[in-house]
C-alpha atoms as a PDB file:
ATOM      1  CA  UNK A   1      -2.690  20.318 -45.672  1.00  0.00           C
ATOM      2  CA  UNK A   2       0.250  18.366 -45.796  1.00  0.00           C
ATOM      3  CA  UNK A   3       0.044  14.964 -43.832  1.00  0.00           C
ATOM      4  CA  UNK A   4       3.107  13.743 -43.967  1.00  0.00           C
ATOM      5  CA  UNK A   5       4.191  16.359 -41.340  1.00  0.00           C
ATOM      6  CA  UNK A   6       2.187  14.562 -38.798  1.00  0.00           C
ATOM      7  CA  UNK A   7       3.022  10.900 -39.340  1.00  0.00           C
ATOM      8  CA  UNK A   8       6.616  10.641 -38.318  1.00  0.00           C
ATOM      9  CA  UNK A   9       5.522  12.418 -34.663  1.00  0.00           C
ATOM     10  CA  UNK A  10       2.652  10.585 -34.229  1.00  0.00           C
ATOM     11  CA  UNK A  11       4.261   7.241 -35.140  1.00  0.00           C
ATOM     12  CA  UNK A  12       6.726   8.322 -32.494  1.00  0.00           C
ATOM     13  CA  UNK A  13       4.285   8.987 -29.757  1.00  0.00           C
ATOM     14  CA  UNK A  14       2.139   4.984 -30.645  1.00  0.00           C
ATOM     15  CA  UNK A  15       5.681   3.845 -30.071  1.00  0.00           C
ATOM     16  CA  UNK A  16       6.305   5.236 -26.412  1.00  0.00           C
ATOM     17  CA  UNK A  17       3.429   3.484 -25.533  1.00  0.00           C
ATOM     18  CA  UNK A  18       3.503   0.408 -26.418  1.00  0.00           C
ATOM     19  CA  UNK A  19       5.255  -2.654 -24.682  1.00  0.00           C
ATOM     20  CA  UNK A  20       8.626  -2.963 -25.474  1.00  0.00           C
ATOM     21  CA  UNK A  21       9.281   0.127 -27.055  1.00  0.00           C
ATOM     22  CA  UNK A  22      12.539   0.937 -25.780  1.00  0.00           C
ATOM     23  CA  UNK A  23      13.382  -3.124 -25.842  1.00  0.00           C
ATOM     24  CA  UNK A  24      17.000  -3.515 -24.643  1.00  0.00           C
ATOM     25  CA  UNK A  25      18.641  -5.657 -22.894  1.00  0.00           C
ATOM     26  CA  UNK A  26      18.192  -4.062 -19.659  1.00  0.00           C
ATOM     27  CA  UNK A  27      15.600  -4.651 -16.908  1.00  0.00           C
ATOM     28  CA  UNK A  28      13.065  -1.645 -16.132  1.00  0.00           C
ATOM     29  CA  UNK A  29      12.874  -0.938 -12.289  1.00  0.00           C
ATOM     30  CA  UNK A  30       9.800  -2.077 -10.822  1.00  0.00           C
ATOM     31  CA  UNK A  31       6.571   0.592 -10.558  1.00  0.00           C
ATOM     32  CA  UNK A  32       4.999   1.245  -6.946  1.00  0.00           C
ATOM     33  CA  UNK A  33       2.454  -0.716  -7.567  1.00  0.00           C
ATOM     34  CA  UNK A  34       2.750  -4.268  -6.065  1.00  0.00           C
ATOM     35  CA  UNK A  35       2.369  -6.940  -9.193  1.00  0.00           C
ATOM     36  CA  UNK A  36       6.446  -6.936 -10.164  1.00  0.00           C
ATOM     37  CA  UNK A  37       9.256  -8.771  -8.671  1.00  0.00           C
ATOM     38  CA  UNK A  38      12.825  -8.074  -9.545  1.00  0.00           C
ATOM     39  CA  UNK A  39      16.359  -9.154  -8.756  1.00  0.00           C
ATOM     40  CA  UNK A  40      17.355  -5.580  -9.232  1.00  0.00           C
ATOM     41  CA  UNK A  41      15.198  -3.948  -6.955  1.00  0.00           C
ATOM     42  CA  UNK A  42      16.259  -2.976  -3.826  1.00  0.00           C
ATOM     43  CA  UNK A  43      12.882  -2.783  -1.531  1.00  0.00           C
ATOM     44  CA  UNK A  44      11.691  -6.156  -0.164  1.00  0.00           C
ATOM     45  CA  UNK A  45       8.419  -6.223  -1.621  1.00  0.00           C
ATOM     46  CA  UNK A  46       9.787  -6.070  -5.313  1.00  0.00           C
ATOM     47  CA  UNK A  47      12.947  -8.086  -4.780  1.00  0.00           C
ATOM     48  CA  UNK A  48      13.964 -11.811  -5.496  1.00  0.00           C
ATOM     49  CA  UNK A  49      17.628 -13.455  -5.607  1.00  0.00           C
ATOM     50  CA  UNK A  50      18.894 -13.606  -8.758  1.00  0.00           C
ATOM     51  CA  UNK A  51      19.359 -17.154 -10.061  1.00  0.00           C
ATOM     52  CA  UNK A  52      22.528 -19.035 -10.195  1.00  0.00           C
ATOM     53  CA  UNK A  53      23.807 -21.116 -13.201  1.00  0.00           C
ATOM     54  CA  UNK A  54      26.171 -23.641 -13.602  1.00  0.00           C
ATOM     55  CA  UNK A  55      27.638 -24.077 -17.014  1.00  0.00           C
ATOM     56  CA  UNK A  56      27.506 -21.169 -19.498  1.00  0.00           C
ATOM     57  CA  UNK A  57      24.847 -18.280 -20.025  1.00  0.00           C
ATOM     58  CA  UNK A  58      23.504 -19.720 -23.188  1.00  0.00           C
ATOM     59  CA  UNK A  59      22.655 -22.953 -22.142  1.00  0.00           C
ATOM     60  CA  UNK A  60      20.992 -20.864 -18.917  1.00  0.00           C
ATOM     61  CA  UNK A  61      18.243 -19.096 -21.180  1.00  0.00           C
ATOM     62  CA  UNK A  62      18.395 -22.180 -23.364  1.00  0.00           C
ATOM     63  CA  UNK A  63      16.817 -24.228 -20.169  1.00  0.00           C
ATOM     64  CA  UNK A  64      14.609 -20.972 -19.110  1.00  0.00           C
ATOM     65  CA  UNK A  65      13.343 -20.829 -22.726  1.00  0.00           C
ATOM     66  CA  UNK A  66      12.471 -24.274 -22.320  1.00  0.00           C
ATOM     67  CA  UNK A  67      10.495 -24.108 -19.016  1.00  0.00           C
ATOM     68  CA  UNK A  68       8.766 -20.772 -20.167  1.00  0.00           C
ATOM     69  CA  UNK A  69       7.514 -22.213 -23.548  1.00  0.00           C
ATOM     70  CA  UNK A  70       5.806 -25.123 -21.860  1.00  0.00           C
ATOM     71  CA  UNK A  71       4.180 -23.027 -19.471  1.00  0.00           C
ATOM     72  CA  UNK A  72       0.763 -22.421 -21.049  1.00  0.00           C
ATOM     73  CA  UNK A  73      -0.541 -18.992 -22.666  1.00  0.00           C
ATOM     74  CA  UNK A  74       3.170 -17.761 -22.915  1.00  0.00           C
ATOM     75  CA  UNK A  75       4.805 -16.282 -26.085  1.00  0.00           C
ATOM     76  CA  UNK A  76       8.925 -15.839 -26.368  1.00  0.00           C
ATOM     77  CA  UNK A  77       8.502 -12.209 -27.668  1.00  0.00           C
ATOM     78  CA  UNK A  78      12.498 -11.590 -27.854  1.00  0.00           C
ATOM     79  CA  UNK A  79      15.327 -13.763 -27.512  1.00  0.00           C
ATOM     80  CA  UNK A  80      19.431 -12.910 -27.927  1.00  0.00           C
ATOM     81  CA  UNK A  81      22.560 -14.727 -26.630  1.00  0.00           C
ATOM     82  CA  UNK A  82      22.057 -12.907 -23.216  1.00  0.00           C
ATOM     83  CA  UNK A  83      18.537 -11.646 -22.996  1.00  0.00           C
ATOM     84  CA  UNK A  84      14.824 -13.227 -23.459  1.00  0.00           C
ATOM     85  CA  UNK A  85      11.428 -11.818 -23.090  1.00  0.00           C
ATOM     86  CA  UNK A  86       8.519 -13.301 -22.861  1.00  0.00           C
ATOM     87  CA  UNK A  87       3.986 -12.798 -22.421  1.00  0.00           C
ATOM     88  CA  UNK A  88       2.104 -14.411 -20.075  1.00  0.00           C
ATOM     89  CA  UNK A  89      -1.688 -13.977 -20.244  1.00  0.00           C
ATOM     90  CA  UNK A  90      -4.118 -14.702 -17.701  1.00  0.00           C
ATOM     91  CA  UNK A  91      -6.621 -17.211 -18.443  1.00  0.00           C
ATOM     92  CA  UNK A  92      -9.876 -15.140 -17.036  1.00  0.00           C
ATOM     93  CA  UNK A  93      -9.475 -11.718 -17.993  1.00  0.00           C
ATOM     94  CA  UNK A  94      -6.260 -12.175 -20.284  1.00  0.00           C
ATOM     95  CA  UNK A  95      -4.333  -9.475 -18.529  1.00  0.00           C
ATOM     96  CA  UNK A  96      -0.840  -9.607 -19.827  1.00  0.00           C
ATOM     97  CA  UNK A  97       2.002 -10.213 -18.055  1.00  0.00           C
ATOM     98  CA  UNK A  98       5.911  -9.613 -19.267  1.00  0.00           C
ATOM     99  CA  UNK A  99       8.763 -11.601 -17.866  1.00  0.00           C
ATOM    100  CA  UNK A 100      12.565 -10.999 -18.870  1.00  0.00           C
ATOM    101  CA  UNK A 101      15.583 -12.952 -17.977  1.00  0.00           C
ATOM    102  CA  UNK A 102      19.237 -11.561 -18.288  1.00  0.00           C
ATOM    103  CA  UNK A 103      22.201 -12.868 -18.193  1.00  0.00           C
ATOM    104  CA  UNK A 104      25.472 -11.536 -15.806  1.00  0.00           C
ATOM    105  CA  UNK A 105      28.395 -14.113 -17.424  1.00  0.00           C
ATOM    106  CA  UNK A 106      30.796 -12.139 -15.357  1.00  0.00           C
ATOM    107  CA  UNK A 107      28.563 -13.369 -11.850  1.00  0.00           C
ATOM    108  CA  UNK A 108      27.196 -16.314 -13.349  1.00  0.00           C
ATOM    109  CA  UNK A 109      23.867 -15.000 -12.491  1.00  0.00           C
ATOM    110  CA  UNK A 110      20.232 -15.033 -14.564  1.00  0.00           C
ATOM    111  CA  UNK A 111      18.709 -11.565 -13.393  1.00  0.00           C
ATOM    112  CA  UNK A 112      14.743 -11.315 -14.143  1.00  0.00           C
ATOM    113  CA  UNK A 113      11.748  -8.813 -13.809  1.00  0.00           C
ATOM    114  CA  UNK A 114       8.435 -10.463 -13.766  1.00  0.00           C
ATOM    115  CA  UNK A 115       5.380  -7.576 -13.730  1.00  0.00           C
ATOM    116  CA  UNK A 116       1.534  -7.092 -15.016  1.00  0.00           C
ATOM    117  CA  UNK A 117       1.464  -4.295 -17.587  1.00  0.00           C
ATOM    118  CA  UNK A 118      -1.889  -3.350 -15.724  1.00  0.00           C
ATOM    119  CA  UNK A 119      -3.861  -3.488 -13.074  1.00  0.00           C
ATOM    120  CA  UNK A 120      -2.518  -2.869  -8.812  1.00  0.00           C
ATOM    121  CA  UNK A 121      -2.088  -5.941  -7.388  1.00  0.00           C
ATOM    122  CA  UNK A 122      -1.654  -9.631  -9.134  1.00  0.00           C
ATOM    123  CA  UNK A 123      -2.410 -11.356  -6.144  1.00  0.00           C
ATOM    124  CA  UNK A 124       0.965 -12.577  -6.278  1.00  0.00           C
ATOM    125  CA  UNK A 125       0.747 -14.041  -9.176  1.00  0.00           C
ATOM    126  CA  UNK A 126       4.376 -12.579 -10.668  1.00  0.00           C
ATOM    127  CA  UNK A 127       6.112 -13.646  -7.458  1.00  0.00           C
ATOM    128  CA  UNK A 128       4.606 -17.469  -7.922  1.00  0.00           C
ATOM    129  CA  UNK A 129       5.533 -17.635 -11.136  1.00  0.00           C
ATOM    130  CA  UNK A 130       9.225 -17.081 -10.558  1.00  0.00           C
ATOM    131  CA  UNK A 131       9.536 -18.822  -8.032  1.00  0.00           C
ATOM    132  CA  UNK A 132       7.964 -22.011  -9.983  1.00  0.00           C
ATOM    133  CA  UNK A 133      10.331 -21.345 -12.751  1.00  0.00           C
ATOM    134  CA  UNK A 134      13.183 -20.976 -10.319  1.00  0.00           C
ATOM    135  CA  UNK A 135      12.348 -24.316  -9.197  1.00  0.00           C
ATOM    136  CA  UNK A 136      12.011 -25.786 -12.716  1.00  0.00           C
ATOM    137  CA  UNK A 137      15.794 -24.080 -13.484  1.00  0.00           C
ATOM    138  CA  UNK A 138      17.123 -26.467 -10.288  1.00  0.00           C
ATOM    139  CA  UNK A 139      16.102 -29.243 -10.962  1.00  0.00           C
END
């Protein structure tokens, strides 16, 4: 039997599952489920501002790259001129957590999507998060 006929499909279907897959820079919509907040979305229980920057969109994710690496148990998985993603993993159960910040030049604007890859609820925990990094940004 020849296995090379199978490897290119199955590598294919590993991919589709796994985080980041389809990486882009681009924010997912937020699932049903209630552990994801989002400047995009458009129902109140998913939705958050976007954040406001003064100065240019580099030196934006340059300063949110800053206050995400000293957070602790977070890894910069991805990072462009316009886009960064990055893990945050629970200390108790190490559930994961993936945040992504991109940049609108043309509004001056930092949109992000902060949600559990498992799991219902987070307890809030996505929603604090922002808004502690939000608060970080202002300062």
């Amino acid at each position: 039997m020849n296995f090379s006929y199978w490897i290119i499909p199955i590598a294919g279907i590993m991919m589709l599952g796994s985080p980041g897959a389809f990486a882009s820079e681009s924010l997912a919509p937020c699932p049903n489920s209630p552990n994801c907040v989002s400047t995009q979305a458009e129902d109140g229980k998913h939705a958050m501002a976007p954040l406001p920057y003064p100065g240019t969109g580099q030196e934006a994710l340059e300063k949110l790259a800053g206050i995400v690496f000293a957070m602790p148990r977070t890894e910069i998985v991805r990072r462009t001129e316009t886009y960064l993603h990055a893990t945050y993993t629970s200390q108790l159960f190490r559930f994961k957590d993936d945040v992504e910040f991109l940049v609108d030049e043309e509004a001056k604007m930092v949109h992000f999507r902060s949600a559990s890859r498992s799991g219902w609820s987070d307890l809030g925990a996505n929603r604090k998060r922002m808004e502690a990094i939000i608060a970080k940004f202002k300062e």
